[in-house]
N, C-alpha and C. Protein backbone atom coordinates (compact mmCIF):
# COMPACT_ATOMS: atom_id res chain seq x y z
N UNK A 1 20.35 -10.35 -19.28
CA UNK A 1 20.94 -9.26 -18.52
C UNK A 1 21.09 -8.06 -19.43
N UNK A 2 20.75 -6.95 -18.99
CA UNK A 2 20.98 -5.66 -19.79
C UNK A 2 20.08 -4.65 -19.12
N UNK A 3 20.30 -3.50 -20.09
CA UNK A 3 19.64 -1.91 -19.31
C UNK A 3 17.77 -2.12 -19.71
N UNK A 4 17.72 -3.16 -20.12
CA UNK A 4 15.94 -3.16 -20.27
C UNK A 4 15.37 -3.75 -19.32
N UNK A 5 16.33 -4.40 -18.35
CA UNK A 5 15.40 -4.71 -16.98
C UNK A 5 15.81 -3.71 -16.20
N UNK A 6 16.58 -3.12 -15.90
CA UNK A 6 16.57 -1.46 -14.84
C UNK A 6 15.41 -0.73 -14.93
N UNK A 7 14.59 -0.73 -13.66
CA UNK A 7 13.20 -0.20 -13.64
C UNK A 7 13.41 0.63 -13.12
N UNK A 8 12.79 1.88 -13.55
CA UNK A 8 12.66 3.47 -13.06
C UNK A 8 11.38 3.83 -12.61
N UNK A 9 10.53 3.99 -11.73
CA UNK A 9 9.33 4.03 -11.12
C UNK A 9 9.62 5.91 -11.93
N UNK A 10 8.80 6.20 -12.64
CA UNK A 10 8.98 7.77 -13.63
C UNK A 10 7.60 8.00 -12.56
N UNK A 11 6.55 7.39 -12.84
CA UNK A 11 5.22 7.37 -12.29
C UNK A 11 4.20 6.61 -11.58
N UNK A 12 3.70 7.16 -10.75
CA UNK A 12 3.19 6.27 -9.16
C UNK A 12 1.89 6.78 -8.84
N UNK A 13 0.97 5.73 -8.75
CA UNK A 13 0.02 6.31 -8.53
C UNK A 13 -0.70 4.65 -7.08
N UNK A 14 -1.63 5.29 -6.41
CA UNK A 14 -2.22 4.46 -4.96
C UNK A 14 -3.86 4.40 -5.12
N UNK A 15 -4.29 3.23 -5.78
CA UNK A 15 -5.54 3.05 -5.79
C UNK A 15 -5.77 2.50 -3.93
N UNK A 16 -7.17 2.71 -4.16
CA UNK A 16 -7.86 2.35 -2.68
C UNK A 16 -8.96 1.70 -3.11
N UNK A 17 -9.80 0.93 -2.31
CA UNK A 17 -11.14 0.29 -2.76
C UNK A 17 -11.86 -0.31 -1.19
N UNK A 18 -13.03 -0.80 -1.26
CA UNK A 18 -13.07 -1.73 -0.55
C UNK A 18 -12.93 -3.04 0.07
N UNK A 19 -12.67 -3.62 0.76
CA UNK A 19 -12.07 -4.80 0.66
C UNK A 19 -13.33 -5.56 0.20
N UNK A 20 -12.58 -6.65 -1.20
CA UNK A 20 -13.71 -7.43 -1.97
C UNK A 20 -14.21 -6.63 -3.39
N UNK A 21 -13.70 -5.72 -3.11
CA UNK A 21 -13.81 -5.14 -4.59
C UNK A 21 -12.83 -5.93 -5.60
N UNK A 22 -13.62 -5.81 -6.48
CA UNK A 22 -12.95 -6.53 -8.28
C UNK A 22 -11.70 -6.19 -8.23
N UNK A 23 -10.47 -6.69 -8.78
CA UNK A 23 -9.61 -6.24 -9.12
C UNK A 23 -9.14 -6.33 -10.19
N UNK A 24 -8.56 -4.97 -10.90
CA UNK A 24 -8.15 -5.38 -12.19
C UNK A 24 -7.61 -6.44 -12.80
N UNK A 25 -8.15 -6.70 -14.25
CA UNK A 25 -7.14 -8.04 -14.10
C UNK A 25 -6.12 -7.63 -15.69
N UNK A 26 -5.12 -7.40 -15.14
CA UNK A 26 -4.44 -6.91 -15.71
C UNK A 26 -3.67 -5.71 -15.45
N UNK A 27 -2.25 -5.21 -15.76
CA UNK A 27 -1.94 -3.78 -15.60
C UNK A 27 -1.97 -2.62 -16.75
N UNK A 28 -2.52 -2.89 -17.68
CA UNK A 28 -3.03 -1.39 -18.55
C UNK A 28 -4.24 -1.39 -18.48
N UNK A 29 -5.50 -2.21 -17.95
CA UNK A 29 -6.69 -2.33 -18.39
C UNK A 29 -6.86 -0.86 -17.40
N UNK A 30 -8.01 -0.62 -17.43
CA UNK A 30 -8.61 0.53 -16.58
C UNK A 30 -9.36 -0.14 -15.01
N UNK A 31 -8.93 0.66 -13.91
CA UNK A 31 -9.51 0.25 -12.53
C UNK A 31 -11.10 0.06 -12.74
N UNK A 32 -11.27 -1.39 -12.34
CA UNK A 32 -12.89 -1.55 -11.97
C UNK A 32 -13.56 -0.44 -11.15
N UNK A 33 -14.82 -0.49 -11.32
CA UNK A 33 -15.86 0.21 -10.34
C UNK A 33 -15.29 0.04 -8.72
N UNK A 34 -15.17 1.05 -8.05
CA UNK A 34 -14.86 0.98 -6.65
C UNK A 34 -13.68 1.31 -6.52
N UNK A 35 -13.03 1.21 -7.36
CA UNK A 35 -11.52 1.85 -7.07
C UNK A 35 -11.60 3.69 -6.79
N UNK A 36 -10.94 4.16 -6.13
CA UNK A 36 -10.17 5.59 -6.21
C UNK A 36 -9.17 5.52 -6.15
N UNK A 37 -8.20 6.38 -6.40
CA UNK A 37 -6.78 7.08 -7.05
C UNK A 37 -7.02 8.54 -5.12
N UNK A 38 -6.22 8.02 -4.41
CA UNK A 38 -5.86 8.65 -3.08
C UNK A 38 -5.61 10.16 -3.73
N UNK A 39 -4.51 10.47 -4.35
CA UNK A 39 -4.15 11.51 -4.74
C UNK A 39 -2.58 11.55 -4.86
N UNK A 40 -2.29 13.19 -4.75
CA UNK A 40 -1.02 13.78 -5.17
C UNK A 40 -0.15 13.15 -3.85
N UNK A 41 1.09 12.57 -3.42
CA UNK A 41 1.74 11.99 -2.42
C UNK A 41 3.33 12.67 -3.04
N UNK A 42 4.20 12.98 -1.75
CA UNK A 42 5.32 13.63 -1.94
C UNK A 42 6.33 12.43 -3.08
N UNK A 43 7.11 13.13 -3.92
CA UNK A 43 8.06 12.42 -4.66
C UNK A 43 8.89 11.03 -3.74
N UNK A 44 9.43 11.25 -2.62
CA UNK A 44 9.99 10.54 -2.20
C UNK A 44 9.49 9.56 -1.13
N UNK A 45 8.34 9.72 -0.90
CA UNK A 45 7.75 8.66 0.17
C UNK A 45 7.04 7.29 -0.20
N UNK A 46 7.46 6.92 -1.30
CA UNK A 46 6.48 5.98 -1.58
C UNK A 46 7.28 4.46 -1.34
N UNK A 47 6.80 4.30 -0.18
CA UNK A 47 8.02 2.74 -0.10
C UNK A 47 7.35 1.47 0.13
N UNK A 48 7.36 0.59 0.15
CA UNK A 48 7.21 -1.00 -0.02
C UNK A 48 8.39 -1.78 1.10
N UNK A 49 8.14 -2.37 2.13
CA UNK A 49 9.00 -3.20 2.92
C UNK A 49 8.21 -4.04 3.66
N UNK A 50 9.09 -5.51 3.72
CA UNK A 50 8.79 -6.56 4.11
C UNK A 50 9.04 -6.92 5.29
N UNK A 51 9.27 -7.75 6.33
CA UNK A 51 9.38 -7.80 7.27
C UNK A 51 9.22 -8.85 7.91
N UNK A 52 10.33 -10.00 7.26
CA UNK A 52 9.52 -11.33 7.97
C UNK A 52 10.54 -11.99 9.05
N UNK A 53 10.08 -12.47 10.04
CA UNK A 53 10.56 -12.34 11.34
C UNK A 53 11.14 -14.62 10.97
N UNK A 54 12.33 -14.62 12.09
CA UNK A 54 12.76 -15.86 11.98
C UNK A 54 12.98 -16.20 13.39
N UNK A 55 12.86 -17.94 13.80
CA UNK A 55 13.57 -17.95 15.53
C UNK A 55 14.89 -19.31 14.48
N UNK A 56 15.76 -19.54 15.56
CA UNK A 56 16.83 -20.02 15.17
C UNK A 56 17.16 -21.26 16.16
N UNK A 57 17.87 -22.70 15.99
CA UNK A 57 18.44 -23.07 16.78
C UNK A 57 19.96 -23.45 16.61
N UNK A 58 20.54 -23.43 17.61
CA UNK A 58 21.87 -23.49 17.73
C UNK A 58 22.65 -24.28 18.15
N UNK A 59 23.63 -24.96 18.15
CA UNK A 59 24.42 -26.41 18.29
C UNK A 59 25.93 -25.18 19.24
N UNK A 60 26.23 -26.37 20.54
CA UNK A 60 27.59 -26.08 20.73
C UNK A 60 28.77 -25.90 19.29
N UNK A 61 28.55 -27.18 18.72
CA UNK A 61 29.39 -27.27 17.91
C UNK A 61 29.88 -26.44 16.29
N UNK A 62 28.81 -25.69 16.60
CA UNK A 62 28.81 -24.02 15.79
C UNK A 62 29.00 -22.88 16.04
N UNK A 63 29.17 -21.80 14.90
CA UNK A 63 29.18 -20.42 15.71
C UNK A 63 28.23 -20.14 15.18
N UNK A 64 27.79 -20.28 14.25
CA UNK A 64 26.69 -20.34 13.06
C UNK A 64 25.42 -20.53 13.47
N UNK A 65 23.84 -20.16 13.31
CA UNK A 65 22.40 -21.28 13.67
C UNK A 65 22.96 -22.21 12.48
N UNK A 66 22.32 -23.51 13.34
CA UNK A 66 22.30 -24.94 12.34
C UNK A 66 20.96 -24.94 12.12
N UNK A 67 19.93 -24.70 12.18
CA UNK A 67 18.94 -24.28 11.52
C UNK A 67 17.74 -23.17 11.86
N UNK A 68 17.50 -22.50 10.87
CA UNK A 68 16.69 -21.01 10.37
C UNK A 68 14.84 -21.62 10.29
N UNK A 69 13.83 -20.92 10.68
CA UNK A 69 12.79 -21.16 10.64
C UNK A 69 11.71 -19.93 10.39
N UNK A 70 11.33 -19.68 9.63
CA UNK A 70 10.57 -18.16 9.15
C UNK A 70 9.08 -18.48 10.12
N UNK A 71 8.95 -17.88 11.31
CA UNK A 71 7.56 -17.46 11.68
C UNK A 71 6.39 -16.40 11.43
N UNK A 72 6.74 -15.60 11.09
CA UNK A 72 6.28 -14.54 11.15
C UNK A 72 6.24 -14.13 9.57
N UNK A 73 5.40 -13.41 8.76
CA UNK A 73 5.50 -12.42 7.76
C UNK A 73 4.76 -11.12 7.75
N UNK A 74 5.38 -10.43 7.29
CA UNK A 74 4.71 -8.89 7.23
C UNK A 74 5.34 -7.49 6.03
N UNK A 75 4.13 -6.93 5.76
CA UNK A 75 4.68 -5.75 4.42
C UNK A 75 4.01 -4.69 4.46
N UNK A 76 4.72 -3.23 4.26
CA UNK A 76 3.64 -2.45 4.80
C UNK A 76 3.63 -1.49 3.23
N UNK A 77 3.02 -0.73 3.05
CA UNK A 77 2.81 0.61 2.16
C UNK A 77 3.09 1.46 2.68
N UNK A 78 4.04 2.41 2.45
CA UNK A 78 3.93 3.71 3.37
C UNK A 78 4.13 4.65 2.14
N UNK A 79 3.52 6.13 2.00
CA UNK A 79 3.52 7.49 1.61
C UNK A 79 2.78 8.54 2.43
N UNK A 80 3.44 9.10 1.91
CA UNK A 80 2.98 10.72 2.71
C UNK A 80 2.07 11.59 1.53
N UNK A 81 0.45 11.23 1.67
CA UNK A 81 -0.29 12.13 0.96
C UNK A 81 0.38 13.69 1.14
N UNK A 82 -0.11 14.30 0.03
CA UNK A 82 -0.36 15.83 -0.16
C UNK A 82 -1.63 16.54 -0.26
N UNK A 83 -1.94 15.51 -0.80
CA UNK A 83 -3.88 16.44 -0.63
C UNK A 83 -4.54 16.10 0.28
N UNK A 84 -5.09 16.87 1.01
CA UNK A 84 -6.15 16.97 2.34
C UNK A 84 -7.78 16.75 1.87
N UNK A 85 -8.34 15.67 1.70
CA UNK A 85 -9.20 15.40 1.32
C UNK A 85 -10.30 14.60 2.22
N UNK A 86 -11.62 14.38 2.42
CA UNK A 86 -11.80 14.04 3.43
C UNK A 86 -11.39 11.73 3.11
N UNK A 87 -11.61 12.16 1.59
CA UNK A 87 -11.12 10.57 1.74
C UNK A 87 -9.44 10.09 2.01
N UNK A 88 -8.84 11.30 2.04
CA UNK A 88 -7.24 10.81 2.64
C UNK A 88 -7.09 10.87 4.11
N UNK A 89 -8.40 11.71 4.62
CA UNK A 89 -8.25 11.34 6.21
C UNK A 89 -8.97 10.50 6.81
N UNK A 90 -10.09 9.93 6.15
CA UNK A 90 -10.42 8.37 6.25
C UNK A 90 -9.25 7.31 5.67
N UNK A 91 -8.95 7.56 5.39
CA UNK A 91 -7.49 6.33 4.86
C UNK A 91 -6.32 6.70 5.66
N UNK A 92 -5.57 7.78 6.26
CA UNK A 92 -4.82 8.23 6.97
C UNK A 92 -5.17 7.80 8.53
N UNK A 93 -6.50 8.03 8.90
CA UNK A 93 -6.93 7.62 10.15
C UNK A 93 -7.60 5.73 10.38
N UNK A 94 -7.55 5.23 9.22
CA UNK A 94 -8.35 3.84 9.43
C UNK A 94 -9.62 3.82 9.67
N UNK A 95 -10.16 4.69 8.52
CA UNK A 95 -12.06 4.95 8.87
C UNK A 95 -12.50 6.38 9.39
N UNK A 96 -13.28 6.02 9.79
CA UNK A 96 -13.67 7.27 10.84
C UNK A 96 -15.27 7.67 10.17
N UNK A 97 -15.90 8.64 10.74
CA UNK A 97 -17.42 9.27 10.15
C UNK A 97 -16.82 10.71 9.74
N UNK A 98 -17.60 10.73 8.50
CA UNK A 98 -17.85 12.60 8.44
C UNK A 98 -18.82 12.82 8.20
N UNK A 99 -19.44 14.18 8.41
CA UNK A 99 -20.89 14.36 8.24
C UNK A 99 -20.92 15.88 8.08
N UNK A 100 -21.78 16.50 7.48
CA UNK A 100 -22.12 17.59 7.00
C UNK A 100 -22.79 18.44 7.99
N UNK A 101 -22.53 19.49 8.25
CA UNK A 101 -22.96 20.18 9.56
C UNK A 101 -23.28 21.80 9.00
N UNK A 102 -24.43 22.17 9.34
CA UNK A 102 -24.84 23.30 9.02
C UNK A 102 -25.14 24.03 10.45
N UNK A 103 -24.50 25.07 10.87
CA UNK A 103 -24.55 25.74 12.09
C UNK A 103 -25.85 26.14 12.37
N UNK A 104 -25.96 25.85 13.58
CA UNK A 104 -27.65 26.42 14.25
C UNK A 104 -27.36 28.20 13.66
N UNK A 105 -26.63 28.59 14.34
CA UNK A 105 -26.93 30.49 13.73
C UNK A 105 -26.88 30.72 13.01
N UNK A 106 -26.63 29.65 11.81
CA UNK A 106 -26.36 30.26 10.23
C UNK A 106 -25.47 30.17 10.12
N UNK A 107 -25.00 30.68 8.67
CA UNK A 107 -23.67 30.68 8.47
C UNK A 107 -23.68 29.92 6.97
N UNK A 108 -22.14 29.24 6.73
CA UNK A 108 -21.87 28.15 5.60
C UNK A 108 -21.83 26.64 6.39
N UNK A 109 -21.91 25.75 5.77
CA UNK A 109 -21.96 24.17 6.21
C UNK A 109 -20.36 24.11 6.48
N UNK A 110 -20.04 23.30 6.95
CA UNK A 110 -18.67 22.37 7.46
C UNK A 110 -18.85 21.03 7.39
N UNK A 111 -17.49 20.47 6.55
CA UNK A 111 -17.37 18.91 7.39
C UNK A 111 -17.01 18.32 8.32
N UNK A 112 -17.47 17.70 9.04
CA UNK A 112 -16.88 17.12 10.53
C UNK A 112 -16.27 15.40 10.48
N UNK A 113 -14.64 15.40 10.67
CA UNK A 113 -14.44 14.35 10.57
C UNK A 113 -14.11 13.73 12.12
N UNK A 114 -14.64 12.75 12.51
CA UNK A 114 -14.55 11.87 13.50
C UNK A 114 -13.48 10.51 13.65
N UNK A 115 -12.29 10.59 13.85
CA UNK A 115 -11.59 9.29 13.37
C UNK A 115 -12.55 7.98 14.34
N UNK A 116 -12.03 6.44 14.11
CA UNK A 116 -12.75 5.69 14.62
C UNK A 116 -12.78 5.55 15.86
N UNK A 117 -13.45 5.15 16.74
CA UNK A 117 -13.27 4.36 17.79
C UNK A 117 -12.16 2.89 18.15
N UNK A 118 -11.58 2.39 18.88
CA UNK A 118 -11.13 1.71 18.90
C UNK A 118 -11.89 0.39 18.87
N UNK A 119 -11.18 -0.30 17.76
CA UNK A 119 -11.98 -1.30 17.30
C UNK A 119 -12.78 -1.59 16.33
N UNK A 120 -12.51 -0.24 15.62
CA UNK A 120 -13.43 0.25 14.75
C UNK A 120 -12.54 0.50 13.08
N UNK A 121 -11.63 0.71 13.20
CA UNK A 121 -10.82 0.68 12.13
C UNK A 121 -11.43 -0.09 10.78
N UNK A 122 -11.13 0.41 9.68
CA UNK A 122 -11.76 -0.29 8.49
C UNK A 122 -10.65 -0.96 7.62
N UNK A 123 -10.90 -1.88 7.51
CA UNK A 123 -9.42 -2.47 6.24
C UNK A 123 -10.22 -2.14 5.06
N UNK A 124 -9.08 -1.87 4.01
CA UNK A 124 -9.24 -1.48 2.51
C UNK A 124 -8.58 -2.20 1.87
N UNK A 125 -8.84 -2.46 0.73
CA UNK A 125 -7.82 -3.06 -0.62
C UNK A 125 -6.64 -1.83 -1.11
N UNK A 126 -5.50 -2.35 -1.60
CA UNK A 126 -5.14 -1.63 -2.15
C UNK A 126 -4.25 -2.02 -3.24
N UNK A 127 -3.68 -1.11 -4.51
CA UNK A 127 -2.96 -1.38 -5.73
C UNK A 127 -1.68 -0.13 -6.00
N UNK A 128 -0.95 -0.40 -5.79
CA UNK A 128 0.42 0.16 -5.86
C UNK A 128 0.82 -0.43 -7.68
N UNK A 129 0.90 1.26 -8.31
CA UNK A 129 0.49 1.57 -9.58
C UNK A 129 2.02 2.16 -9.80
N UNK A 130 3.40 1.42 -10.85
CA UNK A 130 4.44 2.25 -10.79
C UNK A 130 4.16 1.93 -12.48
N UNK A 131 5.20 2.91 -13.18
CA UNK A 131 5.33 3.05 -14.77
C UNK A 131 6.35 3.43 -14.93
N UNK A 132 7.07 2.76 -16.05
CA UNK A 132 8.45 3.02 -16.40
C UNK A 132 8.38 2.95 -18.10
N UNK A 133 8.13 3.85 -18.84
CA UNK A 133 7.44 3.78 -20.62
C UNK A 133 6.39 2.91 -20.56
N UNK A 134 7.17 1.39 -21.09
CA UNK A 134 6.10 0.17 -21.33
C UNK A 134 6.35 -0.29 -20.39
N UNK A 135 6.99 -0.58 -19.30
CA UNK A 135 7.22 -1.19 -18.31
C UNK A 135 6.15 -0.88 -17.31
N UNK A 136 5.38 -1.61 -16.95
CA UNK A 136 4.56 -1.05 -15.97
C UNK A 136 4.24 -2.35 -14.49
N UNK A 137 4.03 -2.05 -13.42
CA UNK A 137 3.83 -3.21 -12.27
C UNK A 137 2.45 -2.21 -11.49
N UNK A 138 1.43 -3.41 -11.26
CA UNK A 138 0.85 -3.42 -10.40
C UNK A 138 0.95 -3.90 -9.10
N UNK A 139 0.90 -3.78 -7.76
CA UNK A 139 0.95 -4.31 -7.05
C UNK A 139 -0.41 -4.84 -6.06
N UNK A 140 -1.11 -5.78 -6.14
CA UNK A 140 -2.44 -5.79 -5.98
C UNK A 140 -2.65 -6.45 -4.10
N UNK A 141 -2.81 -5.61 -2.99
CA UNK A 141 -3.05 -5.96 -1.76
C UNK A 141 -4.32 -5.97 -1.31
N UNK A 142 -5.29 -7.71 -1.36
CA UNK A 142 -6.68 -7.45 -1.44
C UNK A 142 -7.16 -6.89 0.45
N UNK A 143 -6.13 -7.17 1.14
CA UNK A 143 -6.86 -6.46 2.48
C UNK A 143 -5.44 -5.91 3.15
N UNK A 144 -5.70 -4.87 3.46
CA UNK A 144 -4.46 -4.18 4.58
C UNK A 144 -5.25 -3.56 5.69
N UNK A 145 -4.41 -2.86 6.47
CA UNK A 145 -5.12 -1.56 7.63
C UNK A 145 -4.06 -0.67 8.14
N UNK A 146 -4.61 0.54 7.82
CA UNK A 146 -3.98 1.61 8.78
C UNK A 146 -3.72 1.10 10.44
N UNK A 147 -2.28 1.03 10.32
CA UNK A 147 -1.65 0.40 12.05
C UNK A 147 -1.10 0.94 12.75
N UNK A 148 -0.60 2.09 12.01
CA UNK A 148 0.17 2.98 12.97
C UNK A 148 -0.56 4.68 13.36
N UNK A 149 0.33 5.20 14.63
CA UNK A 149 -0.44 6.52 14.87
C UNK A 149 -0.03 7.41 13.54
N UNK A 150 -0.71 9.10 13.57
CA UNK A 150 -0.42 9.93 12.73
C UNK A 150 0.21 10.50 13.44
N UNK A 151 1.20 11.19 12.45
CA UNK A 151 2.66 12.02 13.03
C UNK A 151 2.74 13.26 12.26
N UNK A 152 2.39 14.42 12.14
CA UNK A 152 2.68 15.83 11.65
C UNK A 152 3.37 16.52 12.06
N UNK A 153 3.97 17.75 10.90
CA UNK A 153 4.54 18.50 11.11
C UNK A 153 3.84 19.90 10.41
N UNK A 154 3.55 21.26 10.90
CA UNK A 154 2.88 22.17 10.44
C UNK A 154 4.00 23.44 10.23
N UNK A 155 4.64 23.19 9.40
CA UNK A 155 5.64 24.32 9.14
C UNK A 155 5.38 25.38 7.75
N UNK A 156 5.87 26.38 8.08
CA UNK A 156 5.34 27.33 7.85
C UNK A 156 6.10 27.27 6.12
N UNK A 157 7.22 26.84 6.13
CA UNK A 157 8.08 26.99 4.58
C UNK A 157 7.87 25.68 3.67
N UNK A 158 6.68 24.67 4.27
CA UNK A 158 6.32 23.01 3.15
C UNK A 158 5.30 22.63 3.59
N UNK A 159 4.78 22.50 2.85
CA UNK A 159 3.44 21.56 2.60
C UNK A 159 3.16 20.37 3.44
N UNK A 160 2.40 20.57 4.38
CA UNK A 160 1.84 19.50 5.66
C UNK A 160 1.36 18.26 4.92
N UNK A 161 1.57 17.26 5.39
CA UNK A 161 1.57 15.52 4.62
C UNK A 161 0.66 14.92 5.68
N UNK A 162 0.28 14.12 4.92
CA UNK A 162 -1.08 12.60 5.39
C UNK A 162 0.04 11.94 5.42
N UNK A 163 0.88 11.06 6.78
CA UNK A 163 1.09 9.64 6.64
C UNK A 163 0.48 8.79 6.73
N UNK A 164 0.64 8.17 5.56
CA UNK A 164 -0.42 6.85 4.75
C UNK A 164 0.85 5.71 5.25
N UNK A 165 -0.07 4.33 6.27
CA UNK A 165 0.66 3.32 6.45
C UNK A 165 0.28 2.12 6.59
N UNK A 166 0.55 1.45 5.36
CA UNK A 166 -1.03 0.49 5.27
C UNK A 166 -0.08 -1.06 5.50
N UNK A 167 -0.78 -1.59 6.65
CA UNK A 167 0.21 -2.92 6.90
C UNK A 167 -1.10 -4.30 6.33
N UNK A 168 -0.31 -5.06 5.67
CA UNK A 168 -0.87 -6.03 4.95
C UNK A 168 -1.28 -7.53 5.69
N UNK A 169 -2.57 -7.56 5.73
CA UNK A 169 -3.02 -8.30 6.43
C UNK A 169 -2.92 -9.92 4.98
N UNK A 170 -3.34 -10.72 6.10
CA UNK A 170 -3.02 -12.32 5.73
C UNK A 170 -4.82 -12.86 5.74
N UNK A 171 -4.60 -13.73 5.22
CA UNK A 171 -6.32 -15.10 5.37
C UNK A 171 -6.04 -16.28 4.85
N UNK A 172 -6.85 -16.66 4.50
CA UNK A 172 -6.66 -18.35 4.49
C UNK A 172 -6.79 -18.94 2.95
N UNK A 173 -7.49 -17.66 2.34
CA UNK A 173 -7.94 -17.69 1.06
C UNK A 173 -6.89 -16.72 0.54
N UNK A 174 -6.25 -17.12 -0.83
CA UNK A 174 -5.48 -16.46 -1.63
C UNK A 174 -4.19 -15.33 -1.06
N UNK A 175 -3.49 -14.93 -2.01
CA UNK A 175 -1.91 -14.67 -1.67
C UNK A 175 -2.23 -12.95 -0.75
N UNK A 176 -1.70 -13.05 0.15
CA UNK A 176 -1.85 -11.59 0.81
C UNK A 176 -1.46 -9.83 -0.23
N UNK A 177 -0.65 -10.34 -1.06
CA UNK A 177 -0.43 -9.91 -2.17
C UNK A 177 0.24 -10.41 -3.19
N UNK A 178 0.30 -9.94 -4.22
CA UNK A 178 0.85 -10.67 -5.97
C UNK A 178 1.04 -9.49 -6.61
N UNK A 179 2.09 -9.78 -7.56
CA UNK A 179 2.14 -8.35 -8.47
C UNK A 179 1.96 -8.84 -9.78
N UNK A 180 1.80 -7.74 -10.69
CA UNK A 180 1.51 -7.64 -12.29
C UNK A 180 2.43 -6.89 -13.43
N UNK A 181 2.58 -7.76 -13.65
CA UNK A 181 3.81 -6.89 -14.70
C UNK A 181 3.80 -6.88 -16.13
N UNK A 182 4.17 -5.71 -16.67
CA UNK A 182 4.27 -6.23 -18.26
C UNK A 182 5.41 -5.18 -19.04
N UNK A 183 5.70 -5.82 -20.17
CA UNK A 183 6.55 -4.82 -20.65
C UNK A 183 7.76 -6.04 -20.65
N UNK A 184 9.07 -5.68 -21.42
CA UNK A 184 10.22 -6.69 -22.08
C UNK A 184 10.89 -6.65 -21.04
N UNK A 185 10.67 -7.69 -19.56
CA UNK A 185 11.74 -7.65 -18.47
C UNK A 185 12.22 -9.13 -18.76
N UNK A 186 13.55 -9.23 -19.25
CA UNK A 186 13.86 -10.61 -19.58
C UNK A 186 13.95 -11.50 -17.80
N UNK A 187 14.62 -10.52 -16.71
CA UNK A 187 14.51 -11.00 -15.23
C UNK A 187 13.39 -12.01 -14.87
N UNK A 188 12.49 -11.59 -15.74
CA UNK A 188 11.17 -12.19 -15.41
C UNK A 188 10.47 -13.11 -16.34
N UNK A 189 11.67 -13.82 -17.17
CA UNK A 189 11.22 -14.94 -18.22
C UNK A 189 11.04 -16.00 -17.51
N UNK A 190 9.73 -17.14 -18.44
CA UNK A 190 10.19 -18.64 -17.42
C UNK A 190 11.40 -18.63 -17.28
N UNK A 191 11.79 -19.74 -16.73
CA UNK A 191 12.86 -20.35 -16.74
C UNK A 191 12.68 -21.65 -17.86
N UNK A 192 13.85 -22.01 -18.67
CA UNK A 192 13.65 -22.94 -19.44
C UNK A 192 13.28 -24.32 -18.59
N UNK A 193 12.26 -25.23 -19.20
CA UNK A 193 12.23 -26.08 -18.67
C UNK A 193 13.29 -27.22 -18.93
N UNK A 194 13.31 -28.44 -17.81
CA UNK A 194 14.56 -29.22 -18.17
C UNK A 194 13.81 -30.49 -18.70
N UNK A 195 14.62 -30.74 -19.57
CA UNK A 195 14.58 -31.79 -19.64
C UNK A 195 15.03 -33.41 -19.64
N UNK A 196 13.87 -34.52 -19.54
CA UNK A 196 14.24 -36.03 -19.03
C UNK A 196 15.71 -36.62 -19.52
C-alpha cells in the first residue's frame, strides 16, 4: 500500500486496427503494422465502463436475493474525437465508403463520405493507451463496434466532437479483452503462494 500505486492517466492515446491484426505484445514496445493512433480526443471524455447484467432468486424467508446469477456481460469505450478526419468518421460512423470526387464542371476534388448501410457496420480492434511516468497500461480489445447513434453539437464558442462508442464484442476464442501493465504497482504483485 502506498502513493506508487495511485495511477494518474497524465497521457492517453486510442489505437484502431483491423480486427485480427497483431497485437502488441507488450506495453512500451512500438504498435505493429496496422495499427493507427485515431487522434487528438477532448481531455475529459475518455471513459471505460462495464456493464454486466444479473437475474436473482428470492425466498419468502428473506428480504435479501438468496441467490445472484451474472447473465449478461458488456464494456464500452467512449471519447469524443477532436479531429475531423475521414478515418474518425469511419470509426465514428461504424464503416462507411469514401471516395474521391472530381466535379464534372471543374473545379477542386472533394471527399465523399457515405456512412454504412444497415448491416453493414465494420468491427475494429482496439488498444486503450494510458501513461503515468513509468507506469504505463495497455488495454487490448481484439473486436468491438460502433453501437450507438451520433449526437452533435455545432456551437459557435467550442470545438465540434466525433462521439467515439465502441461496445466490446465477445467469441469463443480468447478473452474479449485483457490489459498490460508495467511499471512498480505493488496492487498488482502475485499473491504469495501458500503453502502445504
Amino acid at each position: 500500500m502506498g502513493s506508487e500505486n495511485v495511477f494518474i492517466p497524465q497521457q492517453a492515446r486510442l489505437w484502431l486496427a483491423p480486427v485480427g491484426t497483431v497485437a502488441p505484445d507488450g506495453v512500451a514496445v512500438p504498435m505493429p503494422s496496422g495499427w493507427y493512433d485515431i487522434g487528438l480526443f477532448t481531455p475529459d471524455s475518455y471513459n471505460w465502463k462495464t456493464d454486466p447484467k444479473f437475474e436473482e432468486t428470492r425466498a419468502h424467508q428473506s428480504n435479501y436475493a438468496v441467490r445472484r446469477w451474472q447473465t449478461e456481460d458488456a464494456a464500452t469505450i467512449e471519447v469524443n474525437l477532436l479531429e475531423w478526419t475521414l478515418a474518425s468518421f469511419r470509426a465514428v460512423y461504424g464503416g462507411g465508403t469514401i471516395e474521391k470526387v472530381t466535379p464534372s464542371g471543374g473545379g477542386a476534388f472533394y471527399y465523399k463520405f457515405t456512412p454504412p448501410a444497415i448491416g453493414f457496420r465494420t468491427e475494429t480492434a482496439a488498444c486503450v493507451e494510458l501513461s503515468d511516468g513509468s507506469r504505463k497500461l495497455r488495454r487490448m480489445v481484439p473486436r468491438c463496434e460502433q453501437a450507438e447513434g451520433v449526437e452533435q453539437s455545432f456551437e459557435k464558442t467550442s470545438a465540434s466532437t466525433l462521439p467515439l462508442r465502441l461496445s466490446v464484442l465477445g467469441g469463443d476464442i480468447g478473452a474479449p479483452y485483457y490489459d498490460m501493465m508495467s511499471g512498480t504497482w505493488a496492487a498488482f504483485a502475485p499473491e504469495p503462494e501458500e503453502t502445504p
